[in-house]
Protein backbone atom coordinates (compact mmCIF):
# COMPACT_ATOMS: atom_id res chain seq x y z
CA UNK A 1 -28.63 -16.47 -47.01
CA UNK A 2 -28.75 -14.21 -49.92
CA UNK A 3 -28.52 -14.39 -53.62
CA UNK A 4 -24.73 -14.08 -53.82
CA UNK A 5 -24.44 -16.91 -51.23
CA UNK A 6 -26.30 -18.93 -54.06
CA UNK A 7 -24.92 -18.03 -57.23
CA UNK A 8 -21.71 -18.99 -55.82
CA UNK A 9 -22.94 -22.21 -54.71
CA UNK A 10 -24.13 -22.26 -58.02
CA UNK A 11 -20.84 -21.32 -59.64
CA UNK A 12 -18.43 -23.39 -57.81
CA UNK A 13 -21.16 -26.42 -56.53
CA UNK A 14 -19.77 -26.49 -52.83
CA UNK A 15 -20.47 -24.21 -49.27
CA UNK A 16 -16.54 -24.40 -48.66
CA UNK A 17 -14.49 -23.73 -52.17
CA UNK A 18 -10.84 -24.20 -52.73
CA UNK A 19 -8.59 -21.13 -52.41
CA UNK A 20 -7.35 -21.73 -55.41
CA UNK A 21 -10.88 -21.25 -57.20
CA UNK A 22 -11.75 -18.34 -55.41
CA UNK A 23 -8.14 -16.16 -55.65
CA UNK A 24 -7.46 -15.13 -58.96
CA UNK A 25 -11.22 -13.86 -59.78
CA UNK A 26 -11.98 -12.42 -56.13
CA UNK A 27 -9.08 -11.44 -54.76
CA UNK A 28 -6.97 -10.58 -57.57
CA UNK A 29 -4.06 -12.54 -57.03
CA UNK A 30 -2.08 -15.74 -58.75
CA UNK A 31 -2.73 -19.00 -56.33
CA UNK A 32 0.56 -18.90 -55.02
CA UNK A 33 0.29 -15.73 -54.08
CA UNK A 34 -2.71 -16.27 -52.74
CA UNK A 35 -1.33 -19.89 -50.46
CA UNK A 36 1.62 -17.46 -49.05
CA UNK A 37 -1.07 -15.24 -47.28
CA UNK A 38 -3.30 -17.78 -46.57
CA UNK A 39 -1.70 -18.61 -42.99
CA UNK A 40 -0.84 -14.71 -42.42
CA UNK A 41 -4.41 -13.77 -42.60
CA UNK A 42 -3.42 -11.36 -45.17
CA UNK A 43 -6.91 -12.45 -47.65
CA UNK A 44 -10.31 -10.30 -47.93
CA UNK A 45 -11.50 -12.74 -46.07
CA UNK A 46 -11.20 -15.89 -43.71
CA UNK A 47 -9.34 -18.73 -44.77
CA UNK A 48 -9.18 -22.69 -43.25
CA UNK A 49 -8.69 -25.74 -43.81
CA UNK A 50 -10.44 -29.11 -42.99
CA UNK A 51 -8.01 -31.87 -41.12
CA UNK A 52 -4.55 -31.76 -41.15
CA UNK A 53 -1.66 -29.10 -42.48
CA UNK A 54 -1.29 -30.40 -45.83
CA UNK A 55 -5.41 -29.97 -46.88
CA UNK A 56 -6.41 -27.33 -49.28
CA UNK A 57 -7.09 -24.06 -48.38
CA UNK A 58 -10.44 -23.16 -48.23
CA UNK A 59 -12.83 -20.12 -48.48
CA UNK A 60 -16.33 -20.45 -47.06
CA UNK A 61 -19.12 -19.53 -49.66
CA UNK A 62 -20.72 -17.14 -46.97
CA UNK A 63 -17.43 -15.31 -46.10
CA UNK A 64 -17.02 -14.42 -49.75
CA UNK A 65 -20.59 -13.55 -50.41
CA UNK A 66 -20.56 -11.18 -47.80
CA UNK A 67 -17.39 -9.53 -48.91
CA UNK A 68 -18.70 -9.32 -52.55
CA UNK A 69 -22.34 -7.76 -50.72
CA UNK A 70 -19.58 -5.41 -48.41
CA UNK A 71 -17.84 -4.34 -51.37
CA UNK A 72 -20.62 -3.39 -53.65
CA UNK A 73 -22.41 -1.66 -51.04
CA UNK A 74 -19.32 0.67 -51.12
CA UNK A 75 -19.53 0.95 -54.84
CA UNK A 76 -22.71 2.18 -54.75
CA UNK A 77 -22.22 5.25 -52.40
C-alpha cells in the first residue's frame, strides 16, 4: 500500500468506492457515461460490483491508486 491508496481511503472513507464518486474527477466523464462502459470494460481501470445486477458499480481504491501512480509516472518522463 502506498500513499495514494490512503489519501483515497481518506477522501472517499471506503477500500471499494462507488463509480459514480470516482468518474467525473478520475476518469473524466459524466456518471452515465461512465455506467454505459462500466460492463464493456471500456474504464481506466477495473470495475465490479458486489451481489446481484442491480448493485452499484464499484472501483477498488487500489485499482485507482495504481492508475493515478501509472499515470504520473508517465508525467514525469
Amino acid at each position: 500500500m502506498n500513499n495514494t491508496y490512503f489519501g483515497l481511503l481518506a477522501e472517499f472513507g471506503e477500500a471499494n468506492i462507488p463509480l459514480q464518486k470516482v468518474a467525473p474527477k478520475y476518469f473524466g466523464l459524466s456518471e452515465d457515461e461512465a455506467r454505459r462502459r462500466a460492463p464493456t470494460g471500456l474504464l481506466p481501470c477495473r470495475v465490479f460490483r458486489l451481489g446481484s445486477q442491480k448493485a452499484p458499480w464499484l472501483v477498488s481504491a487500489t485499482d485507482l491508486a495504481e492508475l493515478i501512480d501509472k499515470q504520473r509516472d508517465r508525467a514525469s518522463r
